[in-house]
C-alpha atoms as a PDB file:
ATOM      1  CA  UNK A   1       0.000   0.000   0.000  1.00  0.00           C
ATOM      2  CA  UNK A   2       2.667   2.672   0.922  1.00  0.00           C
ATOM      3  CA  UNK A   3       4.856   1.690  -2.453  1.00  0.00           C
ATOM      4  CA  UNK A   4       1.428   2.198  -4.259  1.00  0.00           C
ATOM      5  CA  UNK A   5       1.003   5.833  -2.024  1.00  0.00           C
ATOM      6  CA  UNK A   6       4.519   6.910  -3.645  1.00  0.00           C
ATOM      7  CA  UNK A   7       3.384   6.014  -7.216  1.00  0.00           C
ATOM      8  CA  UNK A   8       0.203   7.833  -7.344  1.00  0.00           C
ATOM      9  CA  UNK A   9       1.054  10.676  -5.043  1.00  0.00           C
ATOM     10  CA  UNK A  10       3.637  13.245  -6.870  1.00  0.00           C
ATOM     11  CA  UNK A  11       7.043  13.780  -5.030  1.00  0.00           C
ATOM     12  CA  UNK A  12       6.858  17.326  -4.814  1.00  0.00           C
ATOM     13  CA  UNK A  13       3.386  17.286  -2.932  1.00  0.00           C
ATOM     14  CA  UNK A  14       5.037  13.828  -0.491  1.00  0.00           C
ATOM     15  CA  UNK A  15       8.366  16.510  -0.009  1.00  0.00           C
ATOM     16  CA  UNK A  16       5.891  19.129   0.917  1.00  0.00           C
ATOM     17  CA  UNK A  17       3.578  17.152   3.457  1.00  0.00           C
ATOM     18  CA  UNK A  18       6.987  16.203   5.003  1.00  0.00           C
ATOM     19  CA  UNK A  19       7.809  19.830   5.611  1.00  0.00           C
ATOM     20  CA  UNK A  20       4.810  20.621   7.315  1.00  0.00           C
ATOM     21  CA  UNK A  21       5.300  17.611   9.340  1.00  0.00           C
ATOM     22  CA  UNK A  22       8.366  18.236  10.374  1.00  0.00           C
ATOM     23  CA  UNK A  23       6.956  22.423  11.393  1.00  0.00           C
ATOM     24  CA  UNK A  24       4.183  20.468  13.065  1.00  0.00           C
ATOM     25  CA  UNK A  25       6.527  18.513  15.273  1.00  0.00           C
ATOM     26  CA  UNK A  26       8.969  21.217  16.354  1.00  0.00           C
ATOM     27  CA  UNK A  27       6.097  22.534  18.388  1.00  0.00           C
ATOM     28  CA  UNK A  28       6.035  19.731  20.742  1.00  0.00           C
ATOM     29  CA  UNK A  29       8.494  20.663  23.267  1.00  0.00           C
ATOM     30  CA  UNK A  30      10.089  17.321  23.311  1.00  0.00           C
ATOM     31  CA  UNK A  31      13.255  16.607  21.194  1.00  0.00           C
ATOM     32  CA  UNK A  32      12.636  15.084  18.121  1.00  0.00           C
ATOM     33  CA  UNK A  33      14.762  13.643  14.953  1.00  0.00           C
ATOM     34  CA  UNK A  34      13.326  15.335  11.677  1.00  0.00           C
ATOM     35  CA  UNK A  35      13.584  13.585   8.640  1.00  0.00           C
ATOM     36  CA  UNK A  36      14.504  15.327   5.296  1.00  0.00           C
ATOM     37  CA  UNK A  37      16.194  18.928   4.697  1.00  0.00           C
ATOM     38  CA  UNK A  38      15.781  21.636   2.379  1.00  0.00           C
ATOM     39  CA  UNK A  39      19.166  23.011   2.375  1.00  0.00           C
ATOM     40  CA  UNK A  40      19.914  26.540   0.986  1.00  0.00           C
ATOM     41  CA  UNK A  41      20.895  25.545  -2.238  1.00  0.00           C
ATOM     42  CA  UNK A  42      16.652  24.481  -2.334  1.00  0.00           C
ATOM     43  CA  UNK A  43      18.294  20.442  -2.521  1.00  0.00           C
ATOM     44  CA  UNK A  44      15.379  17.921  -0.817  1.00  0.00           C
ATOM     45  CA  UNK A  45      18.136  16.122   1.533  1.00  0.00           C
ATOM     46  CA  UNK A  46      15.310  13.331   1.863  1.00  0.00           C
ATOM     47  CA  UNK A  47      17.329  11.127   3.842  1.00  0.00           C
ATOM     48  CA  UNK A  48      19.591  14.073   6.174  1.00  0.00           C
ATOM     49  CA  UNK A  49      18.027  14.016  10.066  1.00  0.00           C
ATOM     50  CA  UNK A  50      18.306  16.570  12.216  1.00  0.00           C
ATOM     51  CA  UNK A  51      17.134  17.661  15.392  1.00  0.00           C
ATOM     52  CA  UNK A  52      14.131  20.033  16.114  1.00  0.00           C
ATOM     53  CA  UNK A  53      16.178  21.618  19.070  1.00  0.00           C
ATOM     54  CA  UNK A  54      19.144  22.018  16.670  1.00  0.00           C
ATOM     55  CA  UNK A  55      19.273  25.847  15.948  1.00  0.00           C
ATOM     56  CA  UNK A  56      20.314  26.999  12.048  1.00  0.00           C
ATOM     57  CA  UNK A  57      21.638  30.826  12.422  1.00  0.00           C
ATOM     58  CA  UNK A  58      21.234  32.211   8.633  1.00  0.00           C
ATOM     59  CA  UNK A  59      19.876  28.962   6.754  1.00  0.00           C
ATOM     60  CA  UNK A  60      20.398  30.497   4.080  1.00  0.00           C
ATOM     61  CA  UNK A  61      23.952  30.496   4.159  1.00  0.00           C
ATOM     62  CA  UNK A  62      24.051  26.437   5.115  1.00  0.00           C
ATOM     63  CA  UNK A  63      24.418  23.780   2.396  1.00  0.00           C
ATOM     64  CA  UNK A  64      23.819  20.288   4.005  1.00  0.00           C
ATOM     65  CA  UNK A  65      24.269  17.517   1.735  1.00  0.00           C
ATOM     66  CA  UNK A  66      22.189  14.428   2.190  1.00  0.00           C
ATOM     67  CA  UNK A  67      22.650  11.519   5.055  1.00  0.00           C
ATOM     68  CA  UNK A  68      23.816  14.257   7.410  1.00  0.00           C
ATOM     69  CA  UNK A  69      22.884  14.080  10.976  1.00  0.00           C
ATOM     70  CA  UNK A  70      22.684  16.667  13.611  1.00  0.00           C
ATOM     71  CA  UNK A  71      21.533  15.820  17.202  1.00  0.00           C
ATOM     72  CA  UNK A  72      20.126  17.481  19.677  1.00  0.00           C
ATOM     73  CA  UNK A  73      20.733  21.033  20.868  1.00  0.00           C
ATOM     74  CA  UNK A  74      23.519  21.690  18.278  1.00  0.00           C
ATOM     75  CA  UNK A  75      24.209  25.476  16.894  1.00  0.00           C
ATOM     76  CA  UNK A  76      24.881  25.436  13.328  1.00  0.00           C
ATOM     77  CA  UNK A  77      25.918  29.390  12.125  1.00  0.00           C
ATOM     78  CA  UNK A  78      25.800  30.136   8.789  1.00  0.00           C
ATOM     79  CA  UNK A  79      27.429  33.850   9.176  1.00  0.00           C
ATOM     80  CA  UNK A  80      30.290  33.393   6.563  1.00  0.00           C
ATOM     81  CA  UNK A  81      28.938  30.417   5.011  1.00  0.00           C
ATOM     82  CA  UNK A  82      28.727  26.758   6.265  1.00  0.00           C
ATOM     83  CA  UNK A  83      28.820  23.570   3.984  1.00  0.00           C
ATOM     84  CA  UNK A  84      28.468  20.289   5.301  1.00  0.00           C
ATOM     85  CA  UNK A  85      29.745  17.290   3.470  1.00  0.00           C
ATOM     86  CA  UNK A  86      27.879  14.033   2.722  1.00  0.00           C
ATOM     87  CA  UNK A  87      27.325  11.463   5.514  1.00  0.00           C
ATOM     88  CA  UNK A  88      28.938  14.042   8.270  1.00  0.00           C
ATOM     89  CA  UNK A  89      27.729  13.114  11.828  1.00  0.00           C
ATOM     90  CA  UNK A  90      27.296  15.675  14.769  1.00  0.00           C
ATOM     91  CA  UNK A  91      26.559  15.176  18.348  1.00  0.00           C
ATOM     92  CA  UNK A  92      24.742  16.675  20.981  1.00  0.00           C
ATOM     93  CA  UNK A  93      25.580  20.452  22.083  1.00  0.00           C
ATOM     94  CA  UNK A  94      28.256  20.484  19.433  1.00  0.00           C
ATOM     95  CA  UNK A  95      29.018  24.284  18.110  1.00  0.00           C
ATOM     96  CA  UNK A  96      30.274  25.311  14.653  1.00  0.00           C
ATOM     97  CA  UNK A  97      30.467  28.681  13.996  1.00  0.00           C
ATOM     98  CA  UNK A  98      31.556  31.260  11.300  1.00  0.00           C
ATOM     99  CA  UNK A  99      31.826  34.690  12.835  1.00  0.00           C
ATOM    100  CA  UNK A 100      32.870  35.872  15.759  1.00  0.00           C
ATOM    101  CA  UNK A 101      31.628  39.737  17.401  1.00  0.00           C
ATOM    102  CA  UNK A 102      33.255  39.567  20.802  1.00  0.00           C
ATOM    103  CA  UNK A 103      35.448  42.770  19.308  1.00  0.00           C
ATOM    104  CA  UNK A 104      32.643  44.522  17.880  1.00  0.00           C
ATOM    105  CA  UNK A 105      30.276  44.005  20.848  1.00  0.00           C
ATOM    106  CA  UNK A 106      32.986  45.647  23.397  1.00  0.00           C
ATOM    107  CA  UNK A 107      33.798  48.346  20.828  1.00  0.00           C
ATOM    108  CA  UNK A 108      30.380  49.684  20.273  1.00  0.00           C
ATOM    109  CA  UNK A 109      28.846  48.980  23.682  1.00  0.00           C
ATOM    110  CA  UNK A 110      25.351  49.475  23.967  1.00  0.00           C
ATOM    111  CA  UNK A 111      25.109  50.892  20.132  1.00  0.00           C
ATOM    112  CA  UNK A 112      26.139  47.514  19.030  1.00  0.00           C
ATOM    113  CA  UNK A 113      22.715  47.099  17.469  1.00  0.00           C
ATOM    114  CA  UNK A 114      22.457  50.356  16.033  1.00  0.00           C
ATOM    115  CA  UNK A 115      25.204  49.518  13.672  1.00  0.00           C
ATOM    116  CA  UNK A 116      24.610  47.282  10.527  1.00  0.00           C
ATOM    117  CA  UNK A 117      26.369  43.953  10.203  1.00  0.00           C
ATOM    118  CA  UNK A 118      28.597  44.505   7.108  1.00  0.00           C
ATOM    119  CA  UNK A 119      29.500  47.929   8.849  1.00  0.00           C
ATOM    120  CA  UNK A 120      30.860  46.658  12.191  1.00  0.00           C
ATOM    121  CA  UNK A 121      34.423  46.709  12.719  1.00  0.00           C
ATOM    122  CA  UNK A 122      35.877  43.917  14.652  1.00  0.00           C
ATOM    123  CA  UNK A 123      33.172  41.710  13.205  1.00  0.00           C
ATOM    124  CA  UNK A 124      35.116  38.635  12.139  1.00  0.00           C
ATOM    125  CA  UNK A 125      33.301  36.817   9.479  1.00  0.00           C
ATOM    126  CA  UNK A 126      34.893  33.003   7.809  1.00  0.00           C
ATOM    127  CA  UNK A 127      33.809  30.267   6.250  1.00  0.00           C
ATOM    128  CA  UNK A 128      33.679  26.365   7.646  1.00  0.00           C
ATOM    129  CA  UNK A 129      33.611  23.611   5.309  1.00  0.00           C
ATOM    130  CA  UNK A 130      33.087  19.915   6.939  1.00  0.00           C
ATOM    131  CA  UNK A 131      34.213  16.887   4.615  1.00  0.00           C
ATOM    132  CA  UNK A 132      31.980  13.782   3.488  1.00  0.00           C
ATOM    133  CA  UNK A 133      31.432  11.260   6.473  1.00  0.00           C
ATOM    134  CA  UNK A 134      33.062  13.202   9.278  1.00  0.00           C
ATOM    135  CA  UNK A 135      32.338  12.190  13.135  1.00  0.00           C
ATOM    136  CA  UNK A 136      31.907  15.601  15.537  1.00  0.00           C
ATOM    137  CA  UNK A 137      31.842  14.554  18.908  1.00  0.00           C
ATOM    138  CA  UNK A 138      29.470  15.324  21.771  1.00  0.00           C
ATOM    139  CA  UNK A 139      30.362  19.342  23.148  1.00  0.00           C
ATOM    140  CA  UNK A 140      32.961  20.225  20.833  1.00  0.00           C
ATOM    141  CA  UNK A 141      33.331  23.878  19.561  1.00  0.00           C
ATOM    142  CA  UNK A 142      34.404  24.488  15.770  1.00  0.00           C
ATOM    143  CA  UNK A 143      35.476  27.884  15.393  1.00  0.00           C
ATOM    144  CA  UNK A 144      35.652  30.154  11.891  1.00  0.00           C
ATOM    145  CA  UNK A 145      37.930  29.984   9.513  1.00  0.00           C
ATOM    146  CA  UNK A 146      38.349  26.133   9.962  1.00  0.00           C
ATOM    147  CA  UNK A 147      38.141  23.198   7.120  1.00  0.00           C
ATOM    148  CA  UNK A 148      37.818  19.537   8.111  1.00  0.00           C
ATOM    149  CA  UNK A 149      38.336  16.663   5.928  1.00  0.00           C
ATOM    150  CA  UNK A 150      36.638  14.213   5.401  1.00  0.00           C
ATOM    151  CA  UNK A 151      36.610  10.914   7.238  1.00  0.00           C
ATOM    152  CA  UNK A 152      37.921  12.947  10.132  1.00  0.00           C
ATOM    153  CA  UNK A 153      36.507  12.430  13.782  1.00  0.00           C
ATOM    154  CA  UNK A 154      36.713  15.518  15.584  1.00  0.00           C
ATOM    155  CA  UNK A 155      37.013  14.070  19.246  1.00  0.00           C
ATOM    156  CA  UNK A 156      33.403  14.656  21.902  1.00  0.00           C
ATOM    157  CA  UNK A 157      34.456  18.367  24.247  1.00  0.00           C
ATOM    158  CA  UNK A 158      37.272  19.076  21.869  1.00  0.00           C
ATOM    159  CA  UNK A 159      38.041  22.891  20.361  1.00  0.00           C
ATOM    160  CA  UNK A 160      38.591  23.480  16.748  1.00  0.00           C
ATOM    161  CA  UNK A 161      40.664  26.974  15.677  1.00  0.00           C
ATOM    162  CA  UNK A 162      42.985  25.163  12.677  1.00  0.00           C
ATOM    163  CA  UNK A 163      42.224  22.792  10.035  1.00  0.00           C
ATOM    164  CA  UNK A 164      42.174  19.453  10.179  1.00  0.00           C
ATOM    165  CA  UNK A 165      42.972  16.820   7.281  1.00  0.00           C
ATOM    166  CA  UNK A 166      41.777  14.096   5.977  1.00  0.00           C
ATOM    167  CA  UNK A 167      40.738  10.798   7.907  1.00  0.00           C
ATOM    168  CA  UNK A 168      42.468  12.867  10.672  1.00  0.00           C
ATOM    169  CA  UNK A 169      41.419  12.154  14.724  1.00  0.00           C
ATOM    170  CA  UNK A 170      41.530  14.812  16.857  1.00  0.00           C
ATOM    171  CA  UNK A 171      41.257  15.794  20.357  1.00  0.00           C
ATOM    172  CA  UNK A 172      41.720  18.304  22.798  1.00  0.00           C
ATOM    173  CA  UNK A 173      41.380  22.610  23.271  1.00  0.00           C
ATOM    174  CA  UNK A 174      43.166  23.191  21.404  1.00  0.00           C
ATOM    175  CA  UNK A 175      42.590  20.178  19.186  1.00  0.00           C
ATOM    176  CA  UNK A 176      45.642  18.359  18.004  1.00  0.00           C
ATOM    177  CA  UNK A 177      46.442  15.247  15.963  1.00  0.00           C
ATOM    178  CA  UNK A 178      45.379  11.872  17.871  1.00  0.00           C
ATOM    179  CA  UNK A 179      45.272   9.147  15.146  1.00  0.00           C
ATOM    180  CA  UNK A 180      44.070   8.207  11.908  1.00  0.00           C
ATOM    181  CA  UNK A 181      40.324   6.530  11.089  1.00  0.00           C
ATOM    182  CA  UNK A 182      41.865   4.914   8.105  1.00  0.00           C
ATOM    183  CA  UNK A 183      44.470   3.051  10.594  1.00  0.00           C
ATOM    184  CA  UNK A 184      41.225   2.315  12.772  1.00  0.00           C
ATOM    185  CA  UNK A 185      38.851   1.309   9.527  1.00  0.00           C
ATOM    186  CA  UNK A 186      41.281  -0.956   8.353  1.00  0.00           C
ATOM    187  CA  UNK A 187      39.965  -4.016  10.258  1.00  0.00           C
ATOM    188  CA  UNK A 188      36.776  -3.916   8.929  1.00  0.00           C
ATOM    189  CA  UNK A 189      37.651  -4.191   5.596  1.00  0.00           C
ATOM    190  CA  UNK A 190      38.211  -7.739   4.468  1.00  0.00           C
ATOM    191  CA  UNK A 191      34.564  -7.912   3.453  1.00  0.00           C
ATOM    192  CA  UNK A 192      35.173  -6.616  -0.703  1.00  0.00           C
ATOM    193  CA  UNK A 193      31.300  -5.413  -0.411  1.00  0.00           C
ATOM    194  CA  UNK A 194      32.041  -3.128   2.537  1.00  0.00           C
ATOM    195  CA  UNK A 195      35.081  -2.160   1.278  1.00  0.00           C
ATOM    196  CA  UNK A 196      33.756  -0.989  -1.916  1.00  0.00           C
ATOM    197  CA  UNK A 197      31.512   0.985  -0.366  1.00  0.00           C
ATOM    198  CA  UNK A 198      33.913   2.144   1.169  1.00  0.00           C
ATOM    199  CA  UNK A 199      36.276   3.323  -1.119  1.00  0.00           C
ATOM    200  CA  UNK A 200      33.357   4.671  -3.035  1.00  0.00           C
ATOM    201  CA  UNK A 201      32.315   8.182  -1.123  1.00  0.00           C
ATOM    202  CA  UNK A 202      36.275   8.555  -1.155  1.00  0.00           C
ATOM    203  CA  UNK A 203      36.794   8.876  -4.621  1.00  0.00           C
ATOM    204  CA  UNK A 204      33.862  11.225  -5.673  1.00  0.00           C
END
């Protein structure tokens, strides 16, 4: 019955009953997993979760590709643009951010409202790009300016200011080099099917 549902019933209406589900549930007060995102770029990410207590400062500056996952309470700032890769996993209370004001707020005081964004001085504003299938712990802080690689596991409480490579593990405030995930993949590999899969996000 539900395969015959998704034949007669056009995507873009089954996309759009999904998005006022997902509105609907974010006004329960209990945290929730939503499924599907419409990321900036206006991309249906039908199969990217994330939660309704994350918080998305300037959407419109975040491209999510799909099979992303965000948990709960998480601060995603889109200030000087955020992309996040394919597959990327991120924890609970985990912060990425793009801009930072601290300067401008102490410079203009109280008139730090009165003064437009693009005007303020002090007002540090950087991109953060997160590679394809990348782990970010529980409670760690990625600050502007950074790029992470992909296959990297950025380590639960650890601090983010520089970039971090590919299939890098890192841990710490400030973060610093830990390991490798390929060294810790490499056990589950014998199976060829797994392995192809594998290789396969790698490559694109």
């Amino acid at each position: 019955m539900k395969n015959l549902l998704r034949k007669i019933i056009p995507i873009q209406f089954r996309i759009s009953i999904q998005e006022n589900k997902n509105n609907l549930i974010r006004s329960f007060k209990s945290p929730k997993m939503l499924g599907g995102y419409r990321d900036s770029s206006g991309a249906w990410r039908a199969k990217t979760r994330i939660s309704d207590t994350a918080y998305l400062y300037h959407p419109e500056r975040i491209l999510i590709e799909d099979n992303v996952f965000v948990w709960h309470h998480t601060i995603l700032d889109g200030t000087g643009m955020l992309t996040i890769g394919e597959g990327t996993q991120i924890g609970a209370w985990v912060g990425i951010f793009t801009h930072s004001s601290h300067i401008s707020i102490r410079i203009y005081g109280s008139h730090y409202q009165e003064v437009a964004e693009q005007d303020k001085k002090g007002y540090k504003v950087s991109p953060v790009t997160i590679g394809k299938y990348t782990f970010i712990g529980a409670g760690a802080k990625v600050l502007p300016g950074t790029k992470i690689g992909k296959g990297a596991i950025i380590s639960a409480g650890s601090i983010v200011s520089k970039d971090v490579g590919d299939f890098e593990i890192v841990a710490g405030d400030p973060a610093e080099v830990i390991g490798n995930t390929k060294t810790l993949d490499k056990r589950y590999l014998k199976d060829k099917q797994i392995l192809e899969w594998y290789n396969a996000w790698q490559e694109d």
